[in-house]
Every structure is written in structure tokens, then in C-alpha cells.
Protein backbone atom coordinates (compact mmCIF):
# COMPACT_ATOMS: atom_id res chain seq x y z
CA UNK A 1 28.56 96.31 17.90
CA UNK A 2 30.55 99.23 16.62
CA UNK A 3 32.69 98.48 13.92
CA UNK A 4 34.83 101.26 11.71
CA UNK A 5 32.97 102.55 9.14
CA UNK A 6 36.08 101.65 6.09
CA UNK A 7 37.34 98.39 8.30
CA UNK A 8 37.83 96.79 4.45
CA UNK A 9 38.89 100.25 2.28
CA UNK A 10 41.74 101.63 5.22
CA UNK A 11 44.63 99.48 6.47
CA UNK A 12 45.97 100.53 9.96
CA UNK A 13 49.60 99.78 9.84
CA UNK A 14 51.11 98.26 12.91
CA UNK A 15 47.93 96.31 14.21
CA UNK A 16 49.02 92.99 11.95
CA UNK A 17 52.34 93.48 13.04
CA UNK A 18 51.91 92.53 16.66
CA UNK A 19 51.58 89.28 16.27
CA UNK A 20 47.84 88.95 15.93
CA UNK A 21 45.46 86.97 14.47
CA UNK A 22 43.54 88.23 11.82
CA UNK A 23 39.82 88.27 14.23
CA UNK A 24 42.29 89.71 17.02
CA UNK A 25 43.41 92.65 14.86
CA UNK A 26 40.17 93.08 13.67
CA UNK A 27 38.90 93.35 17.37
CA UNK A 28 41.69 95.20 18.59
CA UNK A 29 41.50 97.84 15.51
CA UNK A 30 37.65 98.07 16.69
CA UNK A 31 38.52 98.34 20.06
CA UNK A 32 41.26 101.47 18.97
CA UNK A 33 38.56 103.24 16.97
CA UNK A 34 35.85 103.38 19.96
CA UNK A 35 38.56 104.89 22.76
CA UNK A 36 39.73 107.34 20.00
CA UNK A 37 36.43 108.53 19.87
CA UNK A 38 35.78 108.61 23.56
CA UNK A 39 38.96 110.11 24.05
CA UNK A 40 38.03 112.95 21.30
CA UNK A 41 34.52 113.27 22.18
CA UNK A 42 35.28 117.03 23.64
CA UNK A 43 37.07 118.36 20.84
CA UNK A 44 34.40 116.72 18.46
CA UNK A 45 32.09 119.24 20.14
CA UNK A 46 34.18 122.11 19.80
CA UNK A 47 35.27 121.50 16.36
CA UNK A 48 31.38 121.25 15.57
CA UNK A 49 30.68 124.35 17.26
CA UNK A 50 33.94 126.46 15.76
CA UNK A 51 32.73 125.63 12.34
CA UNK A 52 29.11 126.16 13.12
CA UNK A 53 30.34 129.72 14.26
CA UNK A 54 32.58 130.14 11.55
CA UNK A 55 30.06 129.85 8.71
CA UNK A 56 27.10 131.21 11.44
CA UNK A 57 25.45 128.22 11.01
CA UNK A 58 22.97 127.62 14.30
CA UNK A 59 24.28 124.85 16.69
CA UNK A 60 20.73 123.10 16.08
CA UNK A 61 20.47 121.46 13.65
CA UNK A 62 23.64 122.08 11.82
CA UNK A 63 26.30 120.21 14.00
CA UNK A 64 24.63 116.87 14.87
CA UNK A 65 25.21 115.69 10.98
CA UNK A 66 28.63 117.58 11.21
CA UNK A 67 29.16 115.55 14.77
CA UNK A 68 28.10 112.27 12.82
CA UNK A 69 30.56 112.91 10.19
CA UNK A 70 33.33 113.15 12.73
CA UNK A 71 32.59 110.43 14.37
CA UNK A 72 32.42 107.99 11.12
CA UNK A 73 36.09 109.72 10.64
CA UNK A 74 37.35 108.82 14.31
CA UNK A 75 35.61 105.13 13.87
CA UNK A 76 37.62 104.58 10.54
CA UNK A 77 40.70 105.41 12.28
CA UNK A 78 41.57 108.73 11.40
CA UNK A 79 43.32 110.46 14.29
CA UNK A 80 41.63 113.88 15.37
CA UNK A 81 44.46 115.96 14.04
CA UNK A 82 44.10 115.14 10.37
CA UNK A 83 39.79 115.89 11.20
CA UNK A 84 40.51 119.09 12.02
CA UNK A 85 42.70 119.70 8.91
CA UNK A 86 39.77 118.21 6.81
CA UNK A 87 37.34 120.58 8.36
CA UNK A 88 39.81 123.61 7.86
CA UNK A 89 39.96 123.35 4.64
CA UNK A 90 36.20 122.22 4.76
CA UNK A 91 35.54 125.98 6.29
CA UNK A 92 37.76 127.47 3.58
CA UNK A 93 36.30 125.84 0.35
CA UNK A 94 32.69 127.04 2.28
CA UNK A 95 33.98 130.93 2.16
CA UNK A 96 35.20 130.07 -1.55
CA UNK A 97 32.05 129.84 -2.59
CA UNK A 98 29.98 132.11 0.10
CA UNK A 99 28.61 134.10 -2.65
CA UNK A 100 26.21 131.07 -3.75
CA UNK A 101 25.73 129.43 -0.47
CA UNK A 102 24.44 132.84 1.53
CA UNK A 103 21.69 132.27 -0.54
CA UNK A 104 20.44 128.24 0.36
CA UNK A 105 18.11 127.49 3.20
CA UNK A 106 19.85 126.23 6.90
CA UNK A 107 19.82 122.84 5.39
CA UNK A 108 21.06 123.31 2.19
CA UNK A 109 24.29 124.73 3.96
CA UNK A 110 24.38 122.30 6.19
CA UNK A 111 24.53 119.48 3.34
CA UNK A 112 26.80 121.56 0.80
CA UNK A 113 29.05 122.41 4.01
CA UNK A 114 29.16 118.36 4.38
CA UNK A 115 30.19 117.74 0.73
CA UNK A 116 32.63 120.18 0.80
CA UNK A 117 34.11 118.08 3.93
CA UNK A 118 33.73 114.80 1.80
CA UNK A 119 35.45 116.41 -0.66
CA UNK A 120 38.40 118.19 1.53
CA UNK A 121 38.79 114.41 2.97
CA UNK A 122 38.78 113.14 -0.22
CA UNK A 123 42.02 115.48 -0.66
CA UNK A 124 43.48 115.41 2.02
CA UNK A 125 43.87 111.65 2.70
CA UNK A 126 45.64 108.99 0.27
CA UNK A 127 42.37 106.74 1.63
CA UNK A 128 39.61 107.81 2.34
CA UNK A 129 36.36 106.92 2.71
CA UNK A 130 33.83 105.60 0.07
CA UNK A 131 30.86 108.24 -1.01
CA UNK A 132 28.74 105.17 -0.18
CA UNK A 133 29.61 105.19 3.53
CA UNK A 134 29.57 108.88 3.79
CA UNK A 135 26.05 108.74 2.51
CA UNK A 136 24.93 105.83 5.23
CA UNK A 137 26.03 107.76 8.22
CA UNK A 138 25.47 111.38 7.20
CA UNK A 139 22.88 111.77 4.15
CA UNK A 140 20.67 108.55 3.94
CA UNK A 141 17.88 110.67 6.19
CA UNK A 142 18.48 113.77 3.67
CA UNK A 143 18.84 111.80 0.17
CA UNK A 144 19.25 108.75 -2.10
CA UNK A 145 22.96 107.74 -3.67
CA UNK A 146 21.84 109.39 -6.54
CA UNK A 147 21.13 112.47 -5.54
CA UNK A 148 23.85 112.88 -3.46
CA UNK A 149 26.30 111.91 -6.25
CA UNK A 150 23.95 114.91 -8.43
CA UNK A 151 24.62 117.30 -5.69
CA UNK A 152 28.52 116.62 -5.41
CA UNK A 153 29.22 117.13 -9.05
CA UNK A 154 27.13 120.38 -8.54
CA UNK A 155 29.69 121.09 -5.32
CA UNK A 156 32.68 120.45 -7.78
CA UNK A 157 31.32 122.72 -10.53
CA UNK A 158 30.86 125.33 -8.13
CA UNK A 159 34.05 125.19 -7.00
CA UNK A 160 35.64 124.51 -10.81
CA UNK A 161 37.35 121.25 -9.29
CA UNK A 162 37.07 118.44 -11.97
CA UNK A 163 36.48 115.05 -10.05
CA UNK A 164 35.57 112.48 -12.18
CA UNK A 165 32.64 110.72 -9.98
CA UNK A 166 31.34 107.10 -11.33
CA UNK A 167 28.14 106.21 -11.21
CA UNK A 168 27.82 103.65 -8.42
């Protein structure tokens, strides 16, 4: 069973408002988040590929984890529109800071090109999505909470943003 990945942390306006019960809006708010991602399944590709491009980045294995990112996005009702902002500013926080990531290994871009996205959402969105759920669908194979919480302050520094980031 698919579920969105921030059912509890995003409200979707409009689905109580139809008269439903609380299980049907939960089902039908489900239900919305798997055709969105059918229905965006194409352009997921070609954003992955564009920014793969962009940052010449090789399709394999950069834009699988980029891919899985979307798709957490589109599954936590985000419409496809305000994705492709996230990853625009995604690519130009990247080119920010090319001077320092030219020099990291394949995967190390890939990773510090997925922070940067976590933190462009982050941005970008009044809601967004919890560093804990980013790191079950895109970094859990890669790295432990910890280190991925080590790693984004790193990101921020880099970048001179000042997030404060709790410890969770």
C-alpha cells in the first residue's frame, strides 16, 4: 500500500471539505498522490535527466536517488510545478558552490546535489517534508540520521546559510 510520505506533517486543503469521512479523505488523498505520480511519471524522467545534464552528472547512478526524491515529493502531494522550482533552484545552489563539489567523487555529488534539493524544498515550501522522511526514501542505503544531519550542516556552511538543525 502506497501511502504519502508526510500524510500527518502536510494538510491538502479541499479533500475534508467534500464531505468525507476522515478514512475516505485519507483514501482519496492516497488515491490523488498515486495518479499524480503516474500522470508525472514522464516529466519525472526528464527533470532527472535535465539536471543530471546540467551538473554532467551520468544518468547511472545519479538520477535513480534524484527519481526517488521526486517521487516522495509527488506522493506527499506536491504538484510537479512547484518540483521543478525546487530542483531549479536545487541546480543553482549546486553551481553556487561548483568550486568545492568539482572536486567529490560521482556519489558525493550525487548526495550533496540531494541536500541541496532538501534544502531548496525546505525554502521553497511553507511545509515541507521532515529530514527524517527524506532520509528513509533517499539516504537510508547511503547513511545513518546522524550523518546525514553532519553532512547538511556541512551543505549549509558551504553555502553560508544558517539553518538551525536539531538533533533528532
Amino acid at each position: 500500500q502506497i501511502m504519502c510520505a508526510s500524510s500527518q506533517e502536510v494538510d491538502h486543503p479541499g479533500l475534508h471539505d467534500r464531505g468525507l469521512s476522515a478514512a475516505e479523505a485519507e483514501k482519496a488523498e492516497a488515491n490523488d498522490c498515486k495518479r499524480a505520480l503516474a500522470v508525472n511519471s514522464s516529466r519525472v524522467v526528464l527533470l532527472c535527466s535535465a539536471l543530471c545534464t546540467a551538473l554532467d552528472l551520468p544518468q547511472d547512478p545519479a538520477a535513480q536517488p534524484l527519481r526517488k526524491a521526486m517521487h516522495m515529493m509527488l506522493l506527499s502531494g506536491y504538484h510537479m510545478e512547484d518540483i521543478e522550482v525546487t530542483f531549479a533552484m536545487t541546480l543553482f545552489t549546486v553551481r553556487q558552490n561548483a568550486r568545492v563539489v568539482s572536486h567529490m567523487g560521482l556519489l558525493e555529488k550525487v548526495l550533496v546535489t540531494l541536500l541541496h534539493a532538501y534544502c531548496a524544498h525546505c525554502l521553497v515550501f511553507d511545509e515541507c517534508i521532515p529530514c527524517r522522511v527524506w532520509h528513509e526514501w533517499v539516504f537510508a542505503q547511503y547513511c545513518n540520521p546522524r550523518m546525514l544531519t553532519m553532512a547538511l550542516r556541512k551543505v549549509c556552511l558551504l553555502s553560508k546559510w544558517r539553518f538551525n538543525v536539531p538533533e533528532e
